[in-house]
Protein backbone atom coordinates (compact mmCIF):
# COMPACT_ATOMS: atom_id res chain seq x y z
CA UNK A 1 -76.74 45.67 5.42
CA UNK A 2 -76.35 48.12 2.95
CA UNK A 3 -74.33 51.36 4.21
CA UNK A 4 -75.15 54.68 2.15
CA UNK A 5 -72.24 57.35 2.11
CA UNK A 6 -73.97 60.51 2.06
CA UNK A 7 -71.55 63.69 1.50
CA UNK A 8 -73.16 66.88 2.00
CA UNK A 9 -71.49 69.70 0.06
CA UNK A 10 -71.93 73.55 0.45
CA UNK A 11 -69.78 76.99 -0.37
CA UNK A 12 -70.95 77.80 3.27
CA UNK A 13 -70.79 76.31 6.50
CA UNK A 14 -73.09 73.74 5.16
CA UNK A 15 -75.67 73.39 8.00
CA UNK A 16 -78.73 73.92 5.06
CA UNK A 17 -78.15 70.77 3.69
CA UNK A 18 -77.29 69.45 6.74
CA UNK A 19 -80.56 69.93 8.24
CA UNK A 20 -82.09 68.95 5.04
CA UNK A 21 -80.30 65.85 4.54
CA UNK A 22 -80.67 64.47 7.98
CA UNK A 23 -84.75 65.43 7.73
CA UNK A 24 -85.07 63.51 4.54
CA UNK A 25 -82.98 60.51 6.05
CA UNK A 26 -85.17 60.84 9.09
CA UNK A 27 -87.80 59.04 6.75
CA UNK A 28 -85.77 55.75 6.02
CA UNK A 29 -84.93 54.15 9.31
CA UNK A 30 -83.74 51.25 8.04
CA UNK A 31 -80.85 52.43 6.57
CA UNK A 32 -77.59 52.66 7.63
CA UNK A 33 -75.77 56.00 6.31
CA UNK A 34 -72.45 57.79 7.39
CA UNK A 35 -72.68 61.52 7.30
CA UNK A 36 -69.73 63.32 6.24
CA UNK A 37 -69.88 67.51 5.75
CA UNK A 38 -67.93 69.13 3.55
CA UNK A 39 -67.92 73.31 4.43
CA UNK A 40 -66.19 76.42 2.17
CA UNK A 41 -65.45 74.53 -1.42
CA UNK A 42 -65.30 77.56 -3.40
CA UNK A 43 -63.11 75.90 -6.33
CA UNK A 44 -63.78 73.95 -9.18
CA UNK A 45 -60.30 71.87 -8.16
CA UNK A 46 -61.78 71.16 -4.84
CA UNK A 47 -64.91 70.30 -5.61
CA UNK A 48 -62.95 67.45 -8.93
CA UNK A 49 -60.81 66.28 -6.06
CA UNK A 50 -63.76 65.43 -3.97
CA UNK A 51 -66.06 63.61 -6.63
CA UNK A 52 -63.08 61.70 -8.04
CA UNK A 53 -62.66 60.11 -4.81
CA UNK A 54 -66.40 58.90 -4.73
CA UNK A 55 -65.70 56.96 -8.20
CA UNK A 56 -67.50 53.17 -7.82
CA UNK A 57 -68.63 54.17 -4.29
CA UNK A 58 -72.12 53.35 -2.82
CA UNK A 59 -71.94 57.41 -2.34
CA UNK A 60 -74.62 60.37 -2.92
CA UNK A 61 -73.87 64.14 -2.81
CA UNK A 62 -76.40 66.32 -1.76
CA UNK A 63 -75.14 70.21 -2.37
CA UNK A 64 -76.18 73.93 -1.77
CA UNK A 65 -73.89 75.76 -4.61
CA UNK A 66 -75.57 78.81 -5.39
CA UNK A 67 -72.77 79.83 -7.68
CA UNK A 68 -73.03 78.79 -11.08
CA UNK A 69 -70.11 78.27 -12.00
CA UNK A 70 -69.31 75.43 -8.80
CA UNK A 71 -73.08 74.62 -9.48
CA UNK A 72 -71.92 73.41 -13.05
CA UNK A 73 -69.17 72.30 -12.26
CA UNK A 74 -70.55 69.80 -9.44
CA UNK A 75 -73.23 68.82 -12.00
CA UNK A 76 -70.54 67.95 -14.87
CA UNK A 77 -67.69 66.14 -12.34
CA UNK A 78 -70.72 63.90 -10.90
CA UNK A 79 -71.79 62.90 -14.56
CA UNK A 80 -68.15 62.56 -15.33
CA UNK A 81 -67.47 59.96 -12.73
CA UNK A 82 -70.91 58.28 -12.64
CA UNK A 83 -71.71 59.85 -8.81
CA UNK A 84 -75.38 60.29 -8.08
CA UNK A 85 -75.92 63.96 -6.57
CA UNK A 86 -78.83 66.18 -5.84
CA UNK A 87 -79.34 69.96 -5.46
CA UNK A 88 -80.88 71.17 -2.95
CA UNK A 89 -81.55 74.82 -3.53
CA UNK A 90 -81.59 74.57 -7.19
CA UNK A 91 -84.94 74.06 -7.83
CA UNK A 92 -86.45 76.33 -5.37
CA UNK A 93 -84.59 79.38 -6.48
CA UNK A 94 -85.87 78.69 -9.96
CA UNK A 95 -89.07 78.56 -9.31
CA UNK A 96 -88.65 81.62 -6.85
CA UNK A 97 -87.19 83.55 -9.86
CA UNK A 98 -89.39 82.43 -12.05
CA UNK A 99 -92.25 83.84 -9.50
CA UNK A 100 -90.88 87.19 -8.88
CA UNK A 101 -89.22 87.88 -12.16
CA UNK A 102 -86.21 88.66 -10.22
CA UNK A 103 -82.83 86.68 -10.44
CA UNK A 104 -80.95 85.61 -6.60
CA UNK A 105 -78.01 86.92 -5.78
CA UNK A 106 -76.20 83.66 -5.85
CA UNK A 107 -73.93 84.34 -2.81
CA UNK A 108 -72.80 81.80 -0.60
CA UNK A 109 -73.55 81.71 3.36
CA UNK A 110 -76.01 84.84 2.69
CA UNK A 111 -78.71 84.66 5.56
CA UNK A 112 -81.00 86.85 7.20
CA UNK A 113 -79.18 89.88 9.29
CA UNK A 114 -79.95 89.66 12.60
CA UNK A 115 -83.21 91.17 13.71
CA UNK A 116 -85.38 91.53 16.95
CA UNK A 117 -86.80 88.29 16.35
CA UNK A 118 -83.34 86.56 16.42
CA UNK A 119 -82.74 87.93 20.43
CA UNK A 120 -86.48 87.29 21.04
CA UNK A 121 -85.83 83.30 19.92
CA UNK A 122 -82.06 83.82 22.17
CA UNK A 123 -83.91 85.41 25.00
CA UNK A 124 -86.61 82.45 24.99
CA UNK A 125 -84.11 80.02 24.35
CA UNK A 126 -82.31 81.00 27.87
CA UNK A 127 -85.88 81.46 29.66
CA UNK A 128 -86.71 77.65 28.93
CA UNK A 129 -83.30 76.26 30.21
CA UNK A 130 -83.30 78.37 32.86
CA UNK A 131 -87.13 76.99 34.29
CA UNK A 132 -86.06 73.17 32.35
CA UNK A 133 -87.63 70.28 34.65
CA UNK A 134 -88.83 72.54 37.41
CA UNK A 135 -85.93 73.82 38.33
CA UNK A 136 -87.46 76.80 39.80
CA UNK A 137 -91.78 76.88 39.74
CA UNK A 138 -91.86 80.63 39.92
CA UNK A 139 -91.06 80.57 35.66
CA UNK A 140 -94.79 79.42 35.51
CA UNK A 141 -95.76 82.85 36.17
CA UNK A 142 -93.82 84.51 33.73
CA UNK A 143 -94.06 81.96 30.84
CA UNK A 144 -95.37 82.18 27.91
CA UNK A 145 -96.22 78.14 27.93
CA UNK A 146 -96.18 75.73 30.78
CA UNK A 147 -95.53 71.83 30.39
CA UNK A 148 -97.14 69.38 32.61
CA UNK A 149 -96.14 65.68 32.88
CA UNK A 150 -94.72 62.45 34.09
CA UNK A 151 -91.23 61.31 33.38
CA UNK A 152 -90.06 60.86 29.84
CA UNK A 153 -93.09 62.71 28.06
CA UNK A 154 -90.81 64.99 26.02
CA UNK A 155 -91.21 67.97 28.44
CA UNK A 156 -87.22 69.47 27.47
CA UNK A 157 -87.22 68.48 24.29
CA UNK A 158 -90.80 70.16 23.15
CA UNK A 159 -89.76 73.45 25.28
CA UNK A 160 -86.84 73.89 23.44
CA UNK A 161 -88.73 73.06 20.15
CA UNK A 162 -91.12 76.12 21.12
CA UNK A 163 -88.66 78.18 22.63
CA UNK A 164 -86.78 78.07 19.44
CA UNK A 165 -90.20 79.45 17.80
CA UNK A 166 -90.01 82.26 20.49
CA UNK A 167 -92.41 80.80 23.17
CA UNK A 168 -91.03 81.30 26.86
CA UNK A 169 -91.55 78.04 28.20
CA UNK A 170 -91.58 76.71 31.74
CA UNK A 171 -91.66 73.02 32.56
CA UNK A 172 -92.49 71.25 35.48
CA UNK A 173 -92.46 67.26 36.07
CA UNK A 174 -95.30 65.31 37.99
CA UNK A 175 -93.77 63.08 40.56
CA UNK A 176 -96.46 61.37 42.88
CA UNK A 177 -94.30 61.88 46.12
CA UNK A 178 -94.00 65.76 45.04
CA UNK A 179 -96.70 68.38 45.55
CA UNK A 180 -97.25 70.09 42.47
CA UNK A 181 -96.48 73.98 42.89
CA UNK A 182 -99.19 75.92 43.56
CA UNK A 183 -97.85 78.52 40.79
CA UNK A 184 -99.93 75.93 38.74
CA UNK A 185 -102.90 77.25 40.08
CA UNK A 186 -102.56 80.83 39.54
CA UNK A 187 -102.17 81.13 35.87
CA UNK A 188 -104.56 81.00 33.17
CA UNK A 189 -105.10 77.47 32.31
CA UNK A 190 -105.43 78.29 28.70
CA UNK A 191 -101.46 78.77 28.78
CA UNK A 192 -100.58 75.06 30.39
CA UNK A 193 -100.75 71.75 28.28
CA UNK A 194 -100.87 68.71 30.49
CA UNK A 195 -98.82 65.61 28.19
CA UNK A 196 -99.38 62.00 28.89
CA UNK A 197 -99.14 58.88 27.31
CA UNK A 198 -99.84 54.88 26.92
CA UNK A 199 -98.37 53.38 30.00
CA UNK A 200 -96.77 50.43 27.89
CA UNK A 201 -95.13 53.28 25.42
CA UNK A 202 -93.46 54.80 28.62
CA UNK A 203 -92.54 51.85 30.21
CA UNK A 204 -90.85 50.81 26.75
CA UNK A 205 -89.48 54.47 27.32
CA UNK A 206 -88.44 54.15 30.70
CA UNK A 207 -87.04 50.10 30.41
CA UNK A 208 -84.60 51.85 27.52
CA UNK A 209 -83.47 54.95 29.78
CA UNK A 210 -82.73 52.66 33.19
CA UNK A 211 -80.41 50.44 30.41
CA UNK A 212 -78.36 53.37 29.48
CA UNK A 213 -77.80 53.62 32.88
CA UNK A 214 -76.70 50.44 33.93
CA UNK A 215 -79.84 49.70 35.33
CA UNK A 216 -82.80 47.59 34.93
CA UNK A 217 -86.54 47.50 35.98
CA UNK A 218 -85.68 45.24 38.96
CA UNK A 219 -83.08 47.71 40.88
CA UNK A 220 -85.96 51.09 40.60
CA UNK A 221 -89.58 51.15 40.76
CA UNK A 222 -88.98 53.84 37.51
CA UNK A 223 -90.62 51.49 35.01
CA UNK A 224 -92.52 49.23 36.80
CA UNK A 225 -96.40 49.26 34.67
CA UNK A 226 -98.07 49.79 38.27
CA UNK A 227 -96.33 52.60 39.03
CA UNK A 228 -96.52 54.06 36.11
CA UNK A 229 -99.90 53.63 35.30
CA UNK A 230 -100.89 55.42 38.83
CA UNK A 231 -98.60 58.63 38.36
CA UNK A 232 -100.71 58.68 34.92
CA UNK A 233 -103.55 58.82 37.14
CA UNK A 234 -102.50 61.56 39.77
CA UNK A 235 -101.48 63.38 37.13
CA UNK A 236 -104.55 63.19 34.96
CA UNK A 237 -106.73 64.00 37.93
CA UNK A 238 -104.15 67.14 38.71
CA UNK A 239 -104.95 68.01 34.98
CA UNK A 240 -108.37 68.05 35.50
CA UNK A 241 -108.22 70.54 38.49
CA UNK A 242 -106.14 73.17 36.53
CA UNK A 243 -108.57 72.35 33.35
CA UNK A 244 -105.76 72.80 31.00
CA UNK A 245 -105.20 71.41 27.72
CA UNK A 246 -104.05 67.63 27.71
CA UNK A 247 -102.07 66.23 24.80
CA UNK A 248 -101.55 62.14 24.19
CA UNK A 249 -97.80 62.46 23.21
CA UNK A 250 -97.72 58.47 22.88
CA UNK A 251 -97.17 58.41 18.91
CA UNK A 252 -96.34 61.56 17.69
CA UNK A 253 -93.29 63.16 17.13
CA UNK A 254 -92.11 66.52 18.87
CA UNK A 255 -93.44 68.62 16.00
CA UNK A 256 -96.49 67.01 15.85
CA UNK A 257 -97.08 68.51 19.31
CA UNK A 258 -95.72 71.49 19.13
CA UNK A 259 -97.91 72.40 16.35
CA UNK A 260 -100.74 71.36 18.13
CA UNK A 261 -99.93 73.71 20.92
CA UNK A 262 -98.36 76.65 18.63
CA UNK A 263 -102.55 76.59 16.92
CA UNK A 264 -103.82 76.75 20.23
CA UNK A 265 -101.78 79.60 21.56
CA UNK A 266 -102.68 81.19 17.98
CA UNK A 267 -106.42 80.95 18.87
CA UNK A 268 -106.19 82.22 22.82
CA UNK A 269 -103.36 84.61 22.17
CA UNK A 270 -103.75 86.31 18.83
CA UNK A 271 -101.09 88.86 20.14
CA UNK A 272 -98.20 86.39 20.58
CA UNK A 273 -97.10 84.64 17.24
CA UNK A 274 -94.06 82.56 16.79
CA UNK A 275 -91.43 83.48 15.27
């Protein structure tokens, strides 16, 4: 199979195009790609060095050079050596200055200072790992958001997702042999989203986690269909009793769901916005 060498290149630190580049990638599955980062080249030398070596390589750069004169530079050493690049901010802050009438400042690594948003997101970031997986029930009471669910429907990961958008978020897992805290109970039901999904895609879920452990379906009732299918159904009828909000989590990624919660919260709790 083919193997695509993607270099991403920045003045900076280089975590723009790294987020970028690994979004877009997200897209093509099927291919096979090694990542390699390239932080701080701030000379045209560096920057000739670098594209030389990708001569007659299956190779792509992907860059965030706000300076012109690298910017330039990386454009002419790429159609020099035949190298297939892209820029990623290029476009955007043409259009942007083309909007505003107003040219950037075209300085690398520039970013917001930080604000009281930026220790908001911190200070929701710490609430969610500290009440991650139920580790203590009493974070239902003081959280923003509460997760509800059965093993392995994305509970930690979609709390950190909202956390990072400045929801406090409390999680707590639905185990059939475990009485669900009655903190549950004395919130508003509006603020709790119950997750579940299709028994086959968790026991697909579950076959793949008991593997990475060494184990399999025989040694742990864990991903037995049965059992899974009937904590799906104490959990839906626990769902029910709280009447919160439940969410199918079976197909769609953990932004999918987050924005489907973030609206709702929008709706109940005009006050409280992400960030």
């Amino acid at each position: 199979m083919r193997t695509i060498n993607l270099h991403v290149v920045s003045a900076s630190s280089g975590e723009t195009a790294d987020v970028v580049s690994k979004a877009v990638l997200a897209q093509f599955p099927e291919i096979e790609y090694v990542f390699i980062r390239h932080g701080f080249m701030r000379s045209r030398e560096a920057i000739s060095n670098l594209v030389a070596s990708m001569k007659d390589k299956d190779a792509m750069i992907i860059f965030t050079l706000v300076v012109e004169d690298l910017h330039d530079h990386m454009l002419m050493e790429c159609y020099k050596h035949g190298v297939k690049c892209f820029d990623i901010m290029g476009p955007v802050l043409k259009e942007m200055s083309e909007y505003y009438g107003k040219a950037p400042v075209k300085r690398p690594g520039r970013s917001e200072p930080l604000s009281e948003d930026y220790f908001k997101r911190i200070e929701a970031i710490e609430f969610s790992v500290k009440y991650d997986d139920g580790k203590d029930p009493r974070g239902v009471l003081k959280a923003d958001i509460t997760l509800i669910g059965v093993s392995r429907t994305s509970k930690t990961p979609l709390s950190m997702y909202l956390a990072n958008r400045g929801y406090k978020v409390a999680n707590i897992p639905l185990v059939p042999e475990v009485e669900a805290p009655d903190e549950l109970y004395d919130v508003d039901p509006n603020r709790i989203f119950g997750l579940i999904a299709d028994p086959s895609k968790l026991y697909s879920i579950r076959e793949e986690r008991l593997k990475a452990l060494g184990l399999t379906s025989q040694n742990s009732t864990y991903a037995k269909i049965d059992r899974i299918k009937d904590e799906l159904k104490r959990s839906q009828t626990l769902m029910d009793a709280i009447g919160c909000t439940v969410i199918d989590v079976s197909y769609r990624a953990i932004e999918e769901t987050a924005a489907i919660i973030i609206e709702k919260m929008q709706e109940r709790f005009p006050e409280k916005q992400e960030l």
